[in-house]
N, C-alpha and C. Protein backbone atom coordinates (compact mmCIF):
# COMPACT_ATOMS: atom_id res chain seq x y z
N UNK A 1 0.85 -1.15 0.00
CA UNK A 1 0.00 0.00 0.00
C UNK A 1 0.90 1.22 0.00
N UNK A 2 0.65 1.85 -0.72
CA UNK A 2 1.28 3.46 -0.89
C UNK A 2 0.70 4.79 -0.56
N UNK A 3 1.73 5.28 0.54
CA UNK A 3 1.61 6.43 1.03
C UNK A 3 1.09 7.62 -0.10
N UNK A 4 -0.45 8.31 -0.06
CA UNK A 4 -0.97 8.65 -1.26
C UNK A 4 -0.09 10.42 -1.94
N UNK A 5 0.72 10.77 -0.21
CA UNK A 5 1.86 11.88 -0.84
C UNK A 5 2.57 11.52 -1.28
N UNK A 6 3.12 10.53 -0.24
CA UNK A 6 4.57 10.60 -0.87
C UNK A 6 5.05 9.21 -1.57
N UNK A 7 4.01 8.64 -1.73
CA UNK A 7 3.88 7.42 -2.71
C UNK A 7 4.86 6.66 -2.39
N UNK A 8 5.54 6.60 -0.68
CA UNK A 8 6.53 5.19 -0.32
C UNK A 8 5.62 4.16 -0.06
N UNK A 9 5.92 2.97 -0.05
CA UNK A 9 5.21 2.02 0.62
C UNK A 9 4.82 2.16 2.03
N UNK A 10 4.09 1.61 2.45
CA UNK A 10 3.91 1.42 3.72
C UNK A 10 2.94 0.04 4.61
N UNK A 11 2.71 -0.34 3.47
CA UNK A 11 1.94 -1.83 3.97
C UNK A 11 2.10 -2.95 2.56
N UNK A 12 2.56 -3.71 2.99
CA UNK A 12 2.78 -4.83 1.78
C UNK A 12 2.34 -6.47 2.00
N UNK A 13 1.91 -7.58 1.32
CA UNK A 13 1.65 -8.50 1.73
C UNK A 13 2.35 -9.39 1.19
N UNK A 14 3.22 -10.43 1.64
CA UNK A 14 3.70 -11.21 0.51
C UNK A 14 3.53 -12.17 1.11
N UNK A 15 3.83 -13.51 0.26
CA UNK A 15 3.56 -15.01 0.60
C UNK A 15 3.19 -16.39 -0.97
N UNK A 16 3.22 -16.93 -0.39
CA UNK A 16 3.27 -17.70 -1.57
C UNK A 16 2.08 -18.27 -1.97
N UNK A 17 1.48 -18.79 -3.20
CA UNK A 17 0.35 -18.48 -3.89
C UNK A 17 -0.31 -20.06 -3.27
N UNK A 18 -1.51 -20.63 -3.15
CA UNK A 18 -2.35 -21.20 -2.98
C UNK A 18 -1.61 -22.79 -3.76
N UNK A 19 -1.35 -23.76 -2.81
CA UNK A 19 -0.50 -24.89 -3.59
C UNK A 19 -1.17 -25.44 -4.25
N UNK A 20 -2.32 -25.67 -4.50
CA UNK A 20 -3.35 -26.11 -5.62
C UNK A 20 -3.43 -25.45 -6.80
N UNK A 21 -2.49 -24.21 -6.72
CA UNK A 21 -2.83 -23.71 -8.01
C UNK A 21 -1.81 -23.27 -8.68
N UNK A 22 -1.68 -23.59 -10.27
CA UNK A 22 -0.44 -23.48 -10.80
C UNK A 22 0.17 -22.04 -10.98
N UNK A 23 1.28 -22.25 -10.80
CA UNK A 23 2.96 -21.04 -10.71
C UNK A 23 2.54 -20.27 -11.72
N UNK A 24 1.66 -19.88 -12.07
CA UNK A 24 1.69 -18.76 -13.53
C UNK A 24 1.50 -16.83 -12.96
N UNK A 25 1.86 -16.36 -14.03
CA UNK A 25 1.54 -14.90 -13.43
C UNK A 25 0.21 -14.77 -13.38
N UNK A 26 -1.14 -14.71 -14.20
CA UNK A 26 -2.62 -14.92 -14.14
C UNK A 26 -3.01 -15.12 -12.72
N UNK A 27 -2.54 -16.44 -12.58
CA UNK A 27 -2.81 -17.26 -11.63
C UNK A 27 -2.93 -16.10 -9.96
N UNK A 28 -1.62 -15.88 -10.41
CA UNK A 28 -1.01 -15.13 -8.93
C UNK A 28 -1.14 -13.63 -8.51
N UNK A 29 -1.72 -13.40 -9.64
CA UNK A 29 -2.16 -11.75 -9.94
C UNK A 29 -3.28 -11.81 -9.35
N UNK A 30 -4.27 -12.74 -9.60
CA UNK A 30 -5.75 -12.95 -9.14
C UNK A 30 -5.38 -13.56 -7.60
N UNK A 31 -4.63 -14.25 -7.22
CA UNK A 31 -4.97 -14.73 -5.87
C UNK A 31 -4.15 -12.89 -4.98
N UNK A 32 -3.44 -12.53 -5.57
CA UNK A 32 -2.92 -11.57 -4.81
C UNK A 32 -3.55 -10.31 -4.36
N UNK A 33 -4.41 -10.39 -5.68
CA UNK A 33 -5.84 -9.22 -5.35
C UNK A 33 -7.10 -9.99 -4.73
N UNK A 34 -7.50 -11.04 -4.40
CA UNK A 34 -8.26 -11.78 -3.54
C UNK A 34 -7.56 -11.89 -2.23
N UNK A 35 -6.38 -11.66 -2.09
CA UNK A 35 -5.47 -12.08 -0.57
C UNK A 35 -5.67 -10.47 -0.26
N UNK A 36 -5.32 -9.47 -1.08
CA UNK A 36 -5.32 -7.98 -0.40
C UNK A 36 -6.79 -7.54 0.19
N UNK A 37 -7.60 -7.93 -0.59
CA UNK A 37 -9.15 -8.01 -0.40
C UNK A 37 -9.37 -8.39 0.96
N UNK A 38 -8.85 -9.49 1.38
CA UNK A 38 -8.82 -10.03 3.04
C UNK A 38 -8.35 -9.61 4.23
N UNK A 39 -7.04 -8.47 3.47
CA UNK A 39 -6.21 -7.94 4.68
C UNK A 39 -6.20 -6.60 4.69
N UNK A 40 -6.14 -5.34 3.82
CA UNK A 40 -6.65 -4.22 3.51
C UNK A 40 -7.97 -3.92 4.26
N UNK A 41 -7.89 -2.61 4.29
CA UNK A 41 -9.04 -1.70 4.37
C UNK A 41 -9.32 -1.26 2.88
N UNK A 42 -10.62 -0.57 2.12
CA UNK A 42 -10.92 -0.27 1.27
C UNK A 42 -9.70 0.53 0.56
N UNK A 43 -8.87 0.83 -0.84
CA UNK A 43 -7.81 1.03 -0.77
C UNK A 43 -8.02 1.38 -2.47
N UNK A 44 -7.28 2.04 -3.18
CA UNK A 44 -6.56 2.29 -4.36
C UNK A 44 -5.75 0.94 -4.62
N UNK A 45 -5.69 -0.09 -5.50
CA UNK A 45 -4.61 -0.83 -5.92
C UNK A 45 -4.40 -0.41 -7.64
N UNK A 46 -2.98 -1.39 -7.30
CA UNK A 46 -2.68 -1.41 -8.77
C UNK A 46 -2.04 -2.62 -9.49
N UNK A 47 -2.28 -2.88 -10.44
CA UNK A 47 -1.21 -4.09 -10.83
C UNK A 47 -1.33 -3.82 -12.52
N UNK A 48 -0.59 -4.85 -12.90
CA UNK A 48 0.14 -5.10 -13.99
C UNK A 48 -0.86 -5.83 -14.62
N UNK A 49 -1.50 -6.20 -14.28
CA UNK A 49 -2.23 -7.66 -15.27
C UNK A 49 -3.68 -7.57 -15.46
N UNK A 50 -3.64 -7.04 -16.89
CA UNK A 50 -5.39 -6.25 -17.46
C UNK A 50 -6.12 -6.86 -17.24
N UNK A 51 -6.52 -7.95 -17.32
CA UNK A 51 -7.25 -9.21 -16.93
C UNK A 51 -7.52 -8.95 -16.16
N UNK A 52 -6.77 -9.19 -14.54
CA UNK A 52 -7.42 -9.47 -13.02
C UNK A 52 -8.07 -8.03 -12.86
N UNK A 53 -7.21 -6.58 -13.63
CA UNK A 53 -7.97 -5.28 -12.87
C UNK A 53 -9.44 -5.46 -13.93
N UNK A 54 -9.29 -5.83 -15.05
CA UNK A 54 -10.86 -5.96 -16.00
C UNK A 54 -11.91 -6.78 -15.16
N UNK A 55 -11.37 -7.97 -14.02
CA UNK A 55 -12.05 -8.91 -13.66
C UNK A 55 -12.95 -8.06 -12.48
N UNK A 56 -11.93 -7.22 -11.95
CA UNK A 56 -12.26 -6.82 -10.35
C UNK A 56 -13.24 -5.52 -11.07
N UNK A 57 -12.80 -4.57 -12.00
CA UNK A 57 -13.60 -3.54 -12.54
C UNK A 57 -15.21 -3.98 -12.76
N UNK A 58 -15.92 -5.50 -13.46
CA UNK A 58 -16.57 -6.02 -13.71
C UNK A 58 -17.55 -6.41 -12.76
N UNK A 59 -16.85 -6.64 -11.59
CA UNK A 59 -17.70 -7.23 -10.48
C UNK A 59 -17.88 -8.92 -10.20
N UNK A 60 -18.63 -8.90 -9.26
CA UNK A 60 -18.77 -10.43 -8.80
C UNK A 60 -19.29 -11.09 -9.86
N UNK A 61 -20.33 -10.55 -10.51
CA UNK A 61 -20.90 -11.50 -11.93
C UNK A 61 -19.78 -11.78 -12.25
N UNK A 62 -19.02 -10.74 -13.38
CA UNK A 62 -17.91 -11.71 -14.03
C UNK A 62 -16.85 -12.54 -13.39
N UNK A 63 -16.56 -12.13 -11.96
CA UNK A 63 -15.62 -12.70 -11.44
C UNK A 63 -15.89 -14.27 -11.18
N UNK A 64 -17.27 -14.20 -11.00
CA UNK A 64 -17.69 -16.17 -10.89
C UNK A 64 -18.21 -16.70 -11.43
N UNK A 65 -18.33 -16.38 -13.21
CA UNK A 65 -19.02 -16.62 -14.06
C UNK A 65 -18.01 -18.08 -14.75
N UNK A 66 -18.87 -18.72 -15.09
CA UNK A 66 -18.25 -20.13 -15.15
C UNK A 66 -17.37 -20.21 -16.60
N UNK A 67 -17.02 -19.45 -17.49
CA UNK A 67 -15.92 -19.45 -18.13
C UNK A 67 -14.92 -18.85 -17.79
N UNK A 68 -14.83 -18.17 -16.69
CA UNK A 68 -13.71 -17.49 -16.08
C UNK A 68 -12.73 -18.40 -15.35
N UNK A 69 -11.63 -18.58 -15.94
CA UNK A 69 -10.85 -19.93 -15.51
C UNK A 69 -10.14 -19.42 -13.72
N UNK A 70 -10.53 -18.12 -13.73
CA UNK A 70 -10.05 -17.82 -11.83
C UNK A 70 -11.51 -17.80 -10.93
N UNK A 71 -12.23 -18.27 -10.74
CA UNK A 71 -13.48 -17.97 -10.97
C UNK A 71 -13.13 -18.71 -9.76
N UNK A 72 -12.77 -19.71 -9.23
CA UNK A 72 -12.69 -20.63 -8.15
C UNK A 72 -11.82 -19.81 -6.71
N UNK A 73 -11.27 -18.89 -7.70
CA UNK A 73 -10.15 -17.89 -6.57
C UNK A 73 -11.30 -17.09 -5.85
N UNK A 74 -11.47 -16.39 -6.74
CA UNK A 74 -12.84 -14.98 -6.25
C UNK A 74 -13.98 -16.06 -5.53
N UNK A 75 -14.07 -17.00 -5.51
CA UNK A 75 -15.22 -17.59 -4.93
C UNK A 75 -14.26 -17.58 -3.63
N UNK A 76 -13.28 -19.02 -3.71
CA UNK A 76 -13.06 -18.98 -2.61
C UNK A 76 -12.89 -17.58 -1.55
N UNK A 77 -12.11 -16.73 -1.88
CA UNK A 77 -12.23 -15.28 -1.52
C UNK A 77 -13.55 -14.70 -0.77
N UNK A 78 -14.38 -14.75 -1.72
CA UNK A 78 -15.58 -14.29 -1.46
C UNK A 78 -16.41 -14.71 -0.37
N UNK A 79 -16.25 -16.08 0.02
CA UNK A 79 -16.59 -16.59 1.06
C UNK A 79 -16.39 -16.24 2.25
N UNK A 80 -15.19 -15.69 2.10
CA UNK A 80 -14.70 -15.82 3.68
C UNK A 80 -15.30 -14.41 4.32
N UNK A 81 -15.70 -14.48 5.83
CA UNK A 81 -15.89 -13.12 6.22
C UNK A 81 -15.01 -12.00 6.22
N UNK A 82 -13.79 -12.08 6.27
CA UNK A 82 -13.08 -11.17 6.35
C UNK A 82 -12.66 -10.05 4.67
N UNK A 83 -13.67 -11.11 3.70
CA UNK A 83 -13.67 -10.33 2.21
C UNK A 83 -13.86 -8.67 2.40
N UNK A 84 -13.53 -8.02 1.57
CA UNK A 84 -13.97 -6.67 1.42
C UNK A 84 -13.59 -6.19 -0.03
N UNK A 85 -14.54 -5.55 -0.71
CA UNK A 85 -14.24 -4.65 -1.67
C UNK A 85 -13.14 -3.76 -1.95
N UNK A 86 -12.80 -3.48 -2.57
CA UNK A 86 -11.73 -2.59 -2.76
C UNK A 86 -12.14 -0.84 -3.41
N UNK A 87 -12.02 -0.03 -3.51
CA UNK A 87 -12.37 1.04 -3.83
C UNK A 87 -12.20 1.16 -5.02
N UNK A 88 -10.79 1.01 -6.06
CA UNK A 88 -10.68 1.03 -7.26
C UNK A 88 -9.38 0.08 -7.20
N UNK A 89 -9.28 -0.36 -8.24
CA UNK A 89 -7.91 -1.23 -8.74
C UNK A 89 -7.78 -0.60 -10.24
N UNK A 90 -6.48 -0.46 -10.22
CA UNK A 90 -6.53 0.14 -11.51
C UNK A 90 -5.23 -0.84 -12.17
């Protein structure tokens, strides 16, 4: 998470991706914005990978819509109480 002046970091999450699910960037882009979702407060993100911010821009429909091959991430995610929305991901 980035300080919104002075744009240093100041909260970060790291860890390693869900062992059921394969090593790809896709893969890990989507569990990493479902893991921030859990530990964040409502927040500005950002990432690299058009896909997961198109997925999260879209909403829960598309996110668990059954051709969506991450669709099992955002569920699992979604379940848990500690889920929360995010404000924007860009």
């Amino acid at each position: 998470m980035l300080d919104p002046v002075s744009w240093k970091t100041v909260a970060s999450v790291r860890g390693p991706g869900w062992s059921s699910m394969p090593r790809t960037s896709p893969v890990m882009e989507h569990v990493s914005i479902a893991a921030a979702l859990q530990v964040f407060e409502p927040v500005d993100m950002y990432s690299d990978h058009l896909n997961a911010v198109k997925a999260h821009v879209r909403g829960a429909t598309a996110m668990l819509h059954h051709k969506n091959p991450h669709a099992g991430i955002w569920k699992s995610a979604m379940l848990l109480p500690s889920f929360r929305k995010l404000a924007t991901v860009h």
